[in-house]
C-alpha atoms as a PDB file:
ATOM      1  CA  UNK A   1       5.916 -18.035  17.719  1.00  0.00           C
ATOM      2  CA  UNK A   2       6.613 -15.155  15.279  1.00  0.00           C
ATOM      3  CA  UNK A   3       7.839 -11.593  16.184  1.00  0.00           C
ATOM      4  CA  UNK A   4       4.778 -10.161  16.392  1.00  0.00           C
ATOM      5  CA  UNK A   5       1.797 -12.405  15.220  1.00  0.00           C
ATOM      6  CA  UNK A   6       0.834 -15.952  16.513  1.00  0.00           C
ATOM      7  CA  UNK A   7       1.167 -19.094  15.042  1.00  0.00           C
ATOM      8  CA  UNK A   8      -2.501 -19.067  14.194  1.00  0.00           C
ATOM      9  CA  UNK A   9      -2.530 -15.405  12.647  1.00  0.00           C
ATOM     10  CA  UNK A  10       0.447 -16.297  10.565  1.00  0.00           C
ATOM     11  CA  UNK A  11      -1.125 -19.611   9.838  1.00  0.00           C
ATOM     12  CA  UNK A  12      -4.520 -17.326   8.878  1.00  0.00           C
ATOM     13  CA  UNK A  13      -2.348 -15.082   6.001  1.00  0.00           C
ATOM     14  CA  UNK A  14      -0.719 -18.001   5.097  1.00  0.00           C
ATOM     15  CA  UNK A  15      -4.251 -19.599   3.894  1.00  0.00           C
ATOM     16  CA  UNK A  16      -6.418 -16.785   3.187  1.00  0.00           C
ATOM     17  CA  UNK A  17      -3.952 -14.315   2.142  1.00  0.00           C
ATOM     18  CA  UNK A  18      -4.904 -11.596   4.600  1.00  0.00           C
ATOM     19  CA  UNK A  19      -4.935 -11.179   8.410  1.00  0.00           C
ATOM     20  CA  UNK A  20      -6.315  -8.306  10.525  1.00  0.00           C
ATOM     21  CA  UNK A  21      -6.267  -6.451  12.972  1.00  0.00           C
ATOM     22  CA  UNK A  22      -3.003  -5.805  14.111  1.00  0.00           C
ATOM     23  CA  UNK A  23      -2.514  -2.322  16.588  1.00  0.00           C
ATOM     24  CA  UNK A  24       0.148   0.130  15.281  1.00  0.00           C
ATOM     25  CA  UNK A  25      -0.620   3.180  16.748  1.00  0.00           C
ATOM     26  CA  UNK A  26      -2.760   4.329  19.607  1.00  0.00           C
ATOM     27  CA  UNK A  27      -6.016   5.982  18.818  1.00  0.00           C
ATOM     28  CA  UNK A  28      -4.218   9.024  19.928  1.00  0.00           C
ATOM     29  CA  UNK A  29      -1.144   8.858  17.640  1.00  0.00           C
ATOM     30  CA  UNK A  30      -3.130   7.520  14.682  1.00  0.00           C
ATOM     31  CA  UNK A  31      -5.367  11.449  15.181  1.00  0.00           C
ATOM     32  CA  UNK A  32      -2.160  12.934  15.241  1.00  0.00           C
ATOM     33  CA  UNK A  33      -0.993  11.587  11.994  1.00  0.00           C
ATOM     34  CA  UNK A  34      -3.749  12.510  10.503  1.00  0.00           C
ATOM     35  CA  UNK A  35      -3.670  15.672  11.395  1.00  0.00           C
ATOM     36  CA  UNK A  36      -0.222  15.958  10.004  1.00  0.00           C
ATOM     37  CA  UNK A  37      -0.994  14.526   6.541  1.00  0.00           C
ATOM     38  CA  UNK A  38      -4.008  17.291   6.513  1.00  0.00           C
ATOM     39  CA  UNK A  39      -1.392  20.115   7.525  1.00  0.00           C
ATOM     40  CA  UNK A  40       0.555  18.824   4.212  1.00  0.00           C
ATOM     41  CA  UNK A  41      -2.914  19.058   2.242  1.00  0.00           C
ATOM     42  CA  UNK A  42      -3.741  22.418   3.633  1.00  0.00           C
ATOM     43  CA  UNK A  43       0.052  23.233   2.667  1.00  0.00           C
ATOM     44  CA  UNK A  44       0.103  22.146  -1.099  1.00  0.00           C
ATOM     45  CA  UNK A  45      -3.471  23.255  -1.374  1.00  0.00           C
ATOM     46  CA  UNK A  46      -5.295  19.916  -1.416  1.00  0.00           C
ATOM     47  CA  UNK A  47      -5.359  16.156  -1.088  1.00  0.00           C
ATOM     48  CA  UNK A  48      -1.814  14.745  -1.924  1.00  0.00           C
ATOM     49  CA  UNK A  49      -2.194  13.350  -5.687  1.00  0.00           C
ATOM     50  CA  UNK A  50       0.209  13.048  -9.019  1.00  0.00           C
ATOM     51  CA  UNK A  51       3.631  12.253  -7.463  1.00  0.00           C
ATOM     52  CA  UNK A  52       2.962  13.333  -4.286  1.00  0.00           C
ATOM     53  CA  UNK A  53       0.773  10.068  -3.722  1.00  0.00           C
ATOM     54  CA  UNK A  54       3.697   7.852  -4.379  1.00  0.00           C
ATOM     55  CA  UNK A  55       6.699   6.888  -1.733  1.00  0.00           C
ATOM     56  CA  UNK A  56       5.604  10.041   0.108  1.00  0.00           C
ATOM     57  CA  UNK A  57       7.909   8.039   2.877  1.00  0.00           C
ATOM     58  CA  UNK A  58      10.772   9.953   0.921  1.00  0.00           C
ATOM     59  CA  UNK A  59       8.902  13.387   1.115  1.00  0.00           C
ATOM     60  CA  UNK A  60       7.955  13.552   4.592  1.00  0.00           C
ATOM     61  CA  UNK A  61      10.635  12.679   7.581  1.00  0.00           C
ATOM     62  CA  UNK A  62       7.250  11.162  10.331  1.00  0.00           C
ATOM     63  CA  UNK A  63       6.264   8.838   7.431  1.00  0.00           C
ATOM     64  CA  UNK A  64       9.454   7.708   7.039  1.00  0.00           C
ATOM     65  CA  UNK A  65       9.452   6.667  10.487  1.00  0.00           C
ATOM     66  CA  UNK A  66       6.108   4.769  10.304  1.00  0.00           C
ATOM     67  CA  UNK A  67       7.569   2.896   7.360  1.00  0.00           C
ATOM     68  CA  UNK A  68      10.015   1.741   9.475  1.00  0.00           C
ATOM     69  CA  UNK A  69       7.743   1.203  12.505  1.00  0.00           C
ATOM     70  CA  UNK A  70       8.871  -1.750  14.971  1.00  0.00           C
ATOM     71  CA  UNK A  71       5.197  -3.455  15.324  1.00  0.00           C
ATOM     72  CA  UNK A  72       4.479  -3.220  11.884  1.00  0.00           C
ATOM     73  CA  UNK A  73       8.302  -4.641  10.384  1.00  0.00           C
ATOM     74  CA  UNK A  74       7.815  -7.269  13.183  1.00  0.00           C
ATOM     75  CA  UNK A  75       4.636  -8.391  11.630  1.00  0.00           C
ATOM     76  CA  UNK A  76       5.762  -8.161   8.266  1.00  0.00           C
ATOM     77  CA  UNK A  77       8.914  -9.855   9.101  1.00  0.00           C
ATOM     78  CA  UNK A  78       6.751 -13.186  10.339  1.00  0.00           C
ATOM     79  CA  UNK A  79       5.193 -13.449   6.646  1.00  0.00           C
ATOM     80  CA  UNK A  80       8.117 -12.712   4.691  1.00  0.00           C
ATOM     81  CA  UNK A  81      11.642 -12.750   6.828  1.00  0.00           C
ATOM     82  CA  UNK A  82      13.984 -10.398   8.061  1.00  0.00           C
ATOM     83  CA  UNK A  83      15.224  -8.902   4.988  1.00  0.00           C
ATOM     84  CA  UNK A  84      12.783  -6.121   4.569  1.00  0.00           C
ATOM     85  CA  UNK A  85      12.632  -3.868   1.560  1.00  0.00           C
ATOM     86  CA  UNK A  86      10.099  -0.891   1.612  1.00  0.00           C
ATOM     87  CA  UNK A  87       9.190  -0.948  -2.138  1.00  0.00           C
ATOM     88  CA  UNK A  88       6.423   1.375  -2.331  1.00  0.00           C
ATOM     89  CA  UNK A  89       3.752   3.169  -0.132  1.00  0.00           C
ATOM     90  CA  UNK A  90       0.393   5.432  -1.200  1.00  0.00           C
ATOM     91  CA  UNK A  91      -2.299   7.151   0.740  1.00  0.00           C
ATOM     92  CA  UNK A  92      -5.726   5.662   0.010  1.00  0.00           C
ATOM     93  CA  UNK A  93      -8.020   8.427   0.625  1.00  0.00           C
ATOM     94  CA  UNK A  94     -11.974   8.214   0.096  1.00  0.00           C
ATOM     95  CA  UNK A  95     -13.503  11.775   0.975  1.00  0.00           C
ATOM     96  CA  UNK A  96     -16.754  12.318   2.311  1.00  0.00           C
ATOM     97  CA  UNK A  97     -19.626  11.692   0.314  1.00  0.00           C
ATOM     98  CA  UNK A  98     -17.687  10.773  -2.196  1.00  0.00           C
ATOM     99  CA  UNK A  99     -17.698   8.237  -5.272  1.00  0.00           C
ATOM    100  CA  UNK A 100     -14.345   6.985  -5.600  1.00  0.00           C
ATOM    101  CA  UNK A 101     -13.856   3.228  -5.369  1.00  0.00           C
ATOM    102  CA  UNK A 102     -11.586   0.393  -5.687  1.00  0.00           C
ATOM    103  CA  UNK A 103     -12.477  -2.565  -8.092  1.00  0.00           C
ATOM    104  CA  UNK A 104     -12.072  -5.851  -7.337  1.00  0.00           C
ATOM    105  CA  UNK A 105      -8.288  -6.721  -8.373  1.00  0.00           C
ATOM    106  CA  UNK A 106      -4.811  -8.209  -7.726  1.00  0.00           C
ATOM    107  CA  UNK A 107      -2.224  -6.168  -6.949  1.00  0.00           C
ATOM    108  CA  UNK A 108       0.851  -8.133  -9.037  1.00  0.00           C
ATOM    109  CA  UNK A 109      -0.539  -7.403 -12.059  1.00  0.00           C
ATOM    110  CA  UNK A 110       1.377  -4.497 -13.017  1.00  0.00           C
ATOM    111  CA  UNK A 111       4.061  -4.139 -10.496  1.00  0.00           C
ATOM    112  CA  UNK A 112       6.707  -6.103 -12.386  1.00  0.00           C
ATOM    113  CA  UNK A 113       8.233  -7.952  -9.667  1.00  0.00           C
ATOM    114  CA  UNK A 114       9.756 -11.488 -10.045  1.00  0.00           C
ATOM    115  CA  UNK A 115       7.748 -12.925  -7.466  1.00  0.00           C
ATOM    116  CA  UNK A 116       4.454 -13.140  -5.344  1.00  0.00           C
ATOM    117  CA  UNK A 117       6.010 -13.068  -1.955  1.00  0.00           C
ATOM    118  CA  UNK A 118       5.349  -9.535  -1.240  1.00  0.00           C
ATOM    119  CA  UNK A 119       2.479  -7.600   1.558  1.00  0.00           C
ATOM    120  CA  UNK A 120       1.087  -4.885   2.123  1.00  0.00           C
ATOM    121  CA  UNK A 121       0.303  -3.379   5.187  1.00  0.00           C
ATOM    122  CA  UNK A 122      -2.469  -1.029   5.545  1.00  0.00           C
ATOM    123  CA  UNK A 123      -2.986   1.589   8.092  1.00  0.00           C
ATOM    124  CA  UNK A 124      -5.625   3.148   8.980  1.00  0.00           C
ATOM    125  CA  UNK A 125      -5.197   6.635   9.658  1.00  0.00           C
ATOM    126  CA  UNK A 126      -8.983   6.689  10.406  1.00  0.00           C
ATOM    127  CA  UNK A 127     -11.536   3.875  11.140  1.00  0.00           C
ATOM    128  CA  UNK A 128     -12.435   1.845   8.219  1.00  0.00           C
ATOM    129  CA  UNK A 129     -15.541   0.100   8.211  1.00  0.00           C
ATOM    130  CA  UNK A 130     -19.005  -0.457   6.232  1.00  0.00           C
ATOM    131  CA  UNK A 131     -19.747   3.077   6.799  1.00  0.00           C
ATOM    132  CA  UNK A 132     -17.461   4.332   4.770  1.00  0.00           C
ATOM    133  CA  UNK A 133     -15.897   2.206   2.585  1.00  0.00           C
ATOM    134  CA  UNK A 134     -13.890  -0.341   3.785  1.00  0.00           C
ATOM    135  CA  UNK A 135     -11.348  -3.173   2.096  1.00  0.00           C
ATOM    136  CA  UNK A 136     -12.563  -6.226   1.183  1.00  0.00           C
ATOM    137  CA  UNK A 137     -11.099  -9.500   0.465  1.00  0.00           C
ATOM    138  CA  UNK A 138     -11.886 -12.983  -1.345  1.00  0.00           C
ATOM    139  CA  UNK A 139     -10.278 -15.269   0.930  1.00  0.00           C
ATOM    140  CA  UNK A 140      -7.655 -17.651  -0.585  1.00  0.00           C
ATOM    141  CA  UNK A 141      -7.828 -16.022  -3.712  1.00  0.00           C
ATOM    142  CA  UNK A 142      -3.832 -15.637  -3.454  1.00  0.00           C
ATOM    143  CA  UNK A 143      -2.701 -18.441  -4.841  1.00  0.00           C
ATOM    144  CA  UNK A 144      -3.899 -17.791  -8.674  1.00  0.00           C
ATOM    145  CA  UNK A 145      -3.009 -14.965 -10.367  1.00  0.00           C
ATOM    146  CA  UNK A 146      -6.117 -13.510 -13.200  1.00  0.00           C
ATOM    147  CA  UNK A 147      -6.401 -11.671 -16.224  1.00  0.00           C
ATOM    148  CA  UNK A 148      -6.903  -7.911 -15.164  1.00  0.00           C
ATOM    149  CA  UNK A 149      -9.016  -5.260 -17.897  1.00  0.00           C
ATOM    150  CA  UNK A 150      -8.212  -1.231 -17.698  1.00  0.00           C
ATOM    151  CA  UNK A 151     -10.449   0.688 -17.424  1.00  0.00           C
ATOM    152  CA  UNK A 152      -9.042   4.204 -15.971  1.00  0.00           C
ATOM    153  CA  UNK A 153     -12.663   4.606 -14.542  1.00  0.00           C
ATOM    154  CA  UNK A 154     -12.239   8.467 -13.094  1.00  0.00           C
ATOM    155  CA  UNK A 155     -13.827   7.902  -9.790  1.00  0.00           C
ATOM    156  CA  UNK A 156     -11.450   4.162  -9.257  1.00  0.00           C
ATOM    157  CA  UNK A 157      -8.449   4.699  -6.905  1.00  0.00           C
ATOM    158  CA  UNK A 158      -6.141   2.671  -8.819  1.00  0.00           C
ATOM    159  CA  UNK A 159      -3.346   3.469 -11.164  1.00  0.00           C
ATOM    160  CA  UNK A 160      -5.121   1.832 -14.224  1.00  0.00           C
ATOM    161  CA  UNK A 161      -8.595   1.412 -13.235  1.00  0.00           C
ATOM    162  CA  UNK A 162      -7.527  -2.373 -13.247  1.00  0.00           C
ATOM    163  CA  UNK A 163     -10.214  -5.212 -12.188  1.00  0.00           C
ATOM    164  CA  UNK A 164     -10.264  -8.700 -12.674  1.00  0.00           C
ATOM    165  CA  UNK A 165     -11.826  -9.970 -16.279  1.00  0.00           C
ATOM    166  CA  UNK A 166     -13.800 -12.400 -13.954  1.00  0.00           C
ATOM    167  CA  UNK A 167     -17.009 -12.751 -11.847  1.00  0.00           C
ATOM    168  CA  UNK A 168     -16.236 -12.143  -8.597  1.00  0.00           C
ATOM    169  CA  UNK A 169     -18.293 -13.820  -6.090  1.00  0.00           C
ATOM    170  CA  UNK A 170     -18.926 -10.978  -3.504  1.00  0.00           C
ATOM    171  CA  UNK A 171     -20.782 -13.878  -1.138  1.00  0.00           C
ATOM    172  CA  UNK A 172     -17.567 -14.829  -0.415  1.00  0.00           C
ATOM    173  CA  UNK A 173     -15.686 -11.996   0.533  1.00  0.00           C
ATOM    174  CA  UNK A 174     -14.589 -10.634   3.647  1.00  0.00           C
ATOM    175  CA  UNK A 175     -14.213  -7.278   5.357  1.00  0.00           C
ATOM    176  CA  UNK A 176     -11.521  -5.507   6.819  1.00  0.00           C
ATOM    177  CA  UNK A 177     -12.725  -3.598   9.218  1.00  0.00           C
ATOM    178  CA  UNK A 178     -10.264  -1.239  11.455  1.00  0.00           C
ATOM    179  CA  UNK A 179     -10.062   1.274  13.758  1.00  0.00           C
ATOM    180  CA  UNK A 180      -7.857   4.158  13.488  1.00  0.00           C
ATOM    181  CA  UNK A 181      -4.419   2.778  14.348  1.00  0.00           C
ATOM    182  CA  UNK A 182      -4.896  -0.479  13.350  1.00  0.00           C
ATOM    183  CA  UNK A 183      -3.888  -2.533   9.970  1.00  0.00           C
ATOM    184  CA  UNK A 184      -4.601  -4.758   8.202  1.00  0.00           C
ATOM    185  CA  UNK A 185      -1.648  -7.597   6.234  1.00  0.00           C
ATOM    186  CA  UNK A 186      -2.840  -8.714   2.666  1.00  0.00           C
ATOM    187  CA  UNK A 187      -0.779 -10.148  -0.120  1.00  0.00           C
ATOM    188  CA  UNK A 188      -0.175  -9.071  -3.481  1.00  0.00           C
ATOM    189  CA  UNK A 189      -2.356 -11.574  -5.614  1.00  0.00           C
ATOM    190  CA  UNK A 190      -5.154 -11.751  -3.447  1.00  0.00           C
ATOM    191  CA  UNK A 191      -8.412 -10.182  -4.713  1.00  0.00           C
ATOM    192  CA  UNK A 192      -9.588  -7.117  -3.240  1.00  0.00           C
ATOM    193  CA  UNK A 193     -11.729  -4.012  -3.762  1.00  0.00           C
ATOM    194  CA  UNK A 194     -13.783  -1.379  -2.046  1.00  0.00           C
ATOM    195  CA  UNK A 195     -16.978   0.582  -2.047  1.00  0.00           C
ATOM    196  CA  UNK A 196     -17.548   4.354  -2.129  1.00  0.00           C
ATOM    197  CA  UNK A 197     -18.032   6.440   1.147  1.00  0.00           C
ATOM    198  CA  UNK A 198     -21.099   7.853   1.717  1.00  0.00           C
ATOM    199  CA  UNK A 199     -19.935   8.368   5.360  1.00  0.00           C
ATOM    200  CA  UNK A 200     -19.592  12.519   6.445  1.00  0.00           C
ATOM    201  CA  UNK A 201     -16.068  12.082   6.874  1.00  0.00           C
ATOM    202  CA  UNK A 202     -12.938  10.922   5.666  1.00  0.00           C
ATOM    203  CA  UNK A 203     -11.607   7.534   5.089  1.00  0.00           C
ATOM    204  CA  UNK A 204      -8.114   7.464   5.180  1.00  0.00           C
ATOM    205  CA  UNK A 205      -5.633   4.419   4.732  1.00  0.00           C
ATOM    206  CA  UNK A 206      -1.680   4.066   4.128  1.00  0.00           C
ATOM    207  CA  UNK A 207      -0.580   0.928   2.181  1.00  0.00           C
ATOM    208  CA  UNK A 208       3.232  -0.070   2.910  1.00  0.00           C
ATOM    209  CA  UNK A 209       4.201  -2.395   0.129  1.00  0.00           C
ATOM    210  CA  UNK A 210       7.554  -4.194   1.652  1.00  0.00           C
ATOM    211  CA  UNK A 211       9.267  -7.629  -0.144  1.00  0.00           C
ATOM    212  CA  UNK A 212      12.232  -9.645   0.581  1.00  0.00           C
ATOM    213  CA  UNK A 213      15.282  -8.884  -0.908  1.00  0.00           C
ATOM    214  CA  UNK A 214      15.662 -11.127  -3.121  1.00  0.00           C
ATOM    215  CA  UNK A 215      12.625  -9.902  -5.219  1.00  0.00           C
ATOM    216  CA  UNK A 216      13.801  -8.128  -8.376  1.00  0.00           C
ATOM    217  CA  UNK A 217      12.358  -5.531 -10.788  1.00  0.00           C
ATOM    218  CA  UNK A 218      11.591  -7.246 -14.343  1.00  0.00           C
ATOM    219  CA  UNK A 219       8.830  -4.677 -15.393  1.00  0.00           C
ATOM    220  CA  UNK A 220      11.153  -1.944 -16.954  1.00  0.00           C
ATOM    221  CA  UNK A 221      13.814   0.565 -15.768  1.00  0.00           C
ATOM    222  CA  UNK A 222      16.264   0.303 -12.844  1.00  0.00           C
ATOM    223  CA  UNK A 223      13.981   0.430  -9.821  1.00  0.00           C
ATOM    224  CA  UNK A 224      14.767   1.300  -6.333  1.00  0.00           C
ATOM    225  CA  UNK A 225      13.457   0.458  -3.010  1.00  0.00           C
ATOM    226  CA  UNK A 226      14.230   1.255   1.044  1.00  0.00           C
ATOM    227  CA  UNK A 227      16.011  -1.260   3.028  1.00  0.00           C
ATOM    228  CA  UNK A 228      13.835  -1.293   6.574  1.00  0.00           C
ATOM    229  CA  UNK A 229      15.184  -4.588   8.134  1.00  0.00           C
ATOM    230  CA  UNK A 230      17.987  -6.617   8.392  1.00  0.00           C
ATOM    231  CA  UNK A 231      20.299  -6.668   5.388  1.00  0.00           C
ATOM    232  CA  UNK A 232      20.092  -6.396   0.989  1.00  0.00           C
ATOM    233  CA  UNK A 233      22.935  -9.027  -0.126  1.00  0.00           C
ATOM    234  CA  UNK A 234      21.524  -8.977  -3.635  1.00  0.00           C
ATOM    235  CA  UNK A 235      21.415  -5.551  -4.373  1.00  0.00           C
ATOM    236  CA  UNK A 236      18.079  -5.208  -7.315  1.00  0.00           C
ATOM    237  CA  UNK A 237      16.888  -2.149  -5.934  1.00  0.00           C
ATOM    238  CA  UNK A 238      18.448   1.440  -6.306  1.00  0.00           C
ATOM    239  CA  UNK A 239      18.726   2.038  -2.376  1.00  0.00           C
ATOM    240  CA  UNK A 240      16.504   5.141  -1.272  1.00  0.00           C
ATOM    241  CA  UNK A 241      17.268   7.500   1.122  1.00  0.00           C
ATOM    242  CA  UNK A 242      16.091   8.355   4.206  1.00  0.00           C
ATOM    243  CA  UNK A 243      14.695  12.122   4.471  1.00  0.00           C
ATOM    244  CA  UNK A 244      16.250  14.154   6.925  1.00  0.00           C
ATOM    245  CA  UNK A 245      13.392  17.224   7.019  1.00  0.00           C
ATOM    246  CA  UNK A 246      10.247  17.477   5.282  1.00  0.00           C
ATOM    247  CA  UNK A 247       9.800  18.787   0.949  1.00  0.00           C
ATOM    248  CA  UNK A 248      13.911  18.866   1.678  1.00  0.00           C
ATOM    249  CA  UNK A 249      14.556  20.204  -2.370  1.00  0.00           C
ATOM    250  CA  UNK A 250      16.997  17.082  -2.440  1.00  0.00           C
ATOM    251  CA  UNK A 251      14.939  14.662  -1.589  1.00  0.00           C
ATOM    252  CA  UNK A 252      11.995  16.668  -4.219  1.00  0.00           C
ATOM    253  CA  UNK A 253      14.053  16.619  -7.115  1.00  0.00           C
ATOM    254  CA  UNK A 254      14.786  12.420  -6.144  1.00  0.00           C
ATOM    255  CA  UNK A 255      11.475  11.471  -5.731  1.00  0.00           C
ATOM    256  CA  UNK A 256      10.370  13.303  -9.275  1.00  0.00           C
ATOM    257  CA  UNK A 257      13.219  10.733 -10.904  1.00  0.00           C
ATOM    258  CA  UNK A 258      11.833   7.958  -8.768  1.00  0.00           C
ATOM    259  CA  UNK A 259       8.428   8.392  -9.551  1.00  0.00           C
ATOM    260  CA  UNK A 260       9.098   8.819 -13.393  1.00  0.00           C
ATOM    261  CA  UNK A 261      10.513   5.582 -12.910  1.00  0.00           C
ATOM    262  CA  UNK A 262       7.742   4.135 -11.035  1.00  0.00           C
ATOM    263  CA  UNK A 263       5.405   5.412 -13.934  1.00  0.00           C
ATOM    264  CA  UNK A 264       6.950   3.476 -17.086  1.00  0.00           C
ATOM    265  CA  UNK A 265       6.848   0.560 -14.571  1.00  0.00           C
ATOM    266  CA  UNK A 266       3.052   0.548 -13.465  1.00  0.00           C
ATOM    267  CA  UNK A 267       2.118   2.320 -17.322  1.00  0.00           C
ATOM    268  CA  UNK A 268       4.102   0.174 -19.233  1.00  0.00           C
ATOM    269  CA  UNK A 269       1.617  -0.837 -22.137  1.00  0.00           C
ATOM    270  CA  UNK A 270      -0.533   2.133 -22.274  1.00  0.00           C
ATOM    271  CA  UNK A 271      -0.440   5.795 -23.638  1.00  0.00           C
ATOM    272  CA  UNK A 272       0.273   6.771 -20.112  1.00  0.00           C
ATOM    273  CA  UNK A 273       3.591   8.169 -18.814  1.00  0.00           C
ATOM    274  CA  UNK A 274       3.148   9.813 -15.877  1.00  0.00           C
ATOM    275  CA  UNK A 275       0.853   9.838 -12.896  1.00  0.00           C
END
């Protein structure tokens, strides 16, 4: 019996590369960090983008915490151990009525790290469903990795544009479907992509991107990383510090280093240097 997720569940990711739902927050808490995140939007004068989409965990002191929330470490401690490294988080944000979209893709591609065993958790700030845009998933498709195309599409979510330079047969996909407070596990090769929202509000999700330890950087510059769990006995990763307040100027002036990092890592191979 794992920490946090059954046999079974475990047994689930462990085949299809994914498992959802697990509860994180209560409806209740999951409304109120939403409405923090939009105090931060209505404070820098709009949706968090650039830098401020990347590790925000090192920005903002309550996302810190969620980083290191019990419920979700537990869970991602049953898929990968209990030597936890935080490696990257981003808000994945579809407005209302809105075009933007994620193509169908594999995380790994560009991420540089020495190997696959890494998961991200998604929470869901608000629901995410058909209405409005939800993940989706091609069970099992986590144990090959595929040749990726750029296409820094505008209106796509990710850093490149990336999608897979194959057909993707959309008959066998699955949905992940949550409600506000809930996430979603899904590892870092398996293929995955979302629609638009056409919904009248705001789909809002926060991926947590945490690996063992012993993963290294091999994609470019020194990287660094938080230690969440247990202990780092092989030392790859710059550690990160935790924030004490919110925008502390410290912590500012860090993450623009860390995030220039971060950008020759996930850029490396195009004219593109920053995000």
């Amino acid at each position: 019996m794992g920490k946090r997720l059954s046999p079974s569940a475990i047994e689930h990711y462990e085949r299809n590369g994914y498992y959802c739902p697990v509860r994180v927050l209560s409806p209740e808490e999951a409304r109120q960090y939403r409405e923090r995140l939009e105090r931060v939007e209505r404070d820098l004068g709009g949706p968090l983008r650039g830098i401020y989409r990347i590790k925000p965990h090192l920005l903002f002191a309550w996302l810190a915490d969620l980083v290191r929330h019990p419920v979700i470490l537990d869970a991602v401690e049953d898929v990968i151990g209990p030597d936890i490294l935080c490696w990257n988080a981003s808000f994945f944000t579809k407005e209302a009525r809105s075009p933007g979209f994620g193509s169908w893709h594999q995380d790994a591609t560009y991420w540089g790290l020495s190997e696959p065993d890494v998961v991200t958790a998604w929470v869901a700030f608000t629901e995410s469903t058909s209405r409005n845009g939800n993940m989706r998933v091609v069970p099992g498709s986590h144990r090959t990795p595929m040749p990726h195309v750029d296409t820094f599409d505008p209106d796509n979510l990710l850093t490149r544009g990336q999608e897979v330079a194959v057909e993707v047969d959309e008959s066998q996909a699955a949905d992940i479907l949550l409600q506000a407070g809930e996430m979603s596990l899904h590892h870092v090769l398996i293929v995955h992509g979302s629609g638009a929202n056409p919904s009248d509000d705001r789909r809002i999700g926060f991926a947590i991107r945490y690996i063992p330890t012993r993963v290294r950087q091999t994609g470019g510059p020194r990287d660094s990383a938080t230690l969440v769990r247990g202990e780092d006995a092989f030392g790859h990763f710059e550690p990160e510090p935790r924030p004490d307040a919110d925008l502390d100027p410290a912590m500012l002036a860090l993450h623009a280093e860390i995030s220039d990092r971060q950008a020759r890592i996930l850029y490396r191979g195009t004219t593109r240097t920053s995000f």
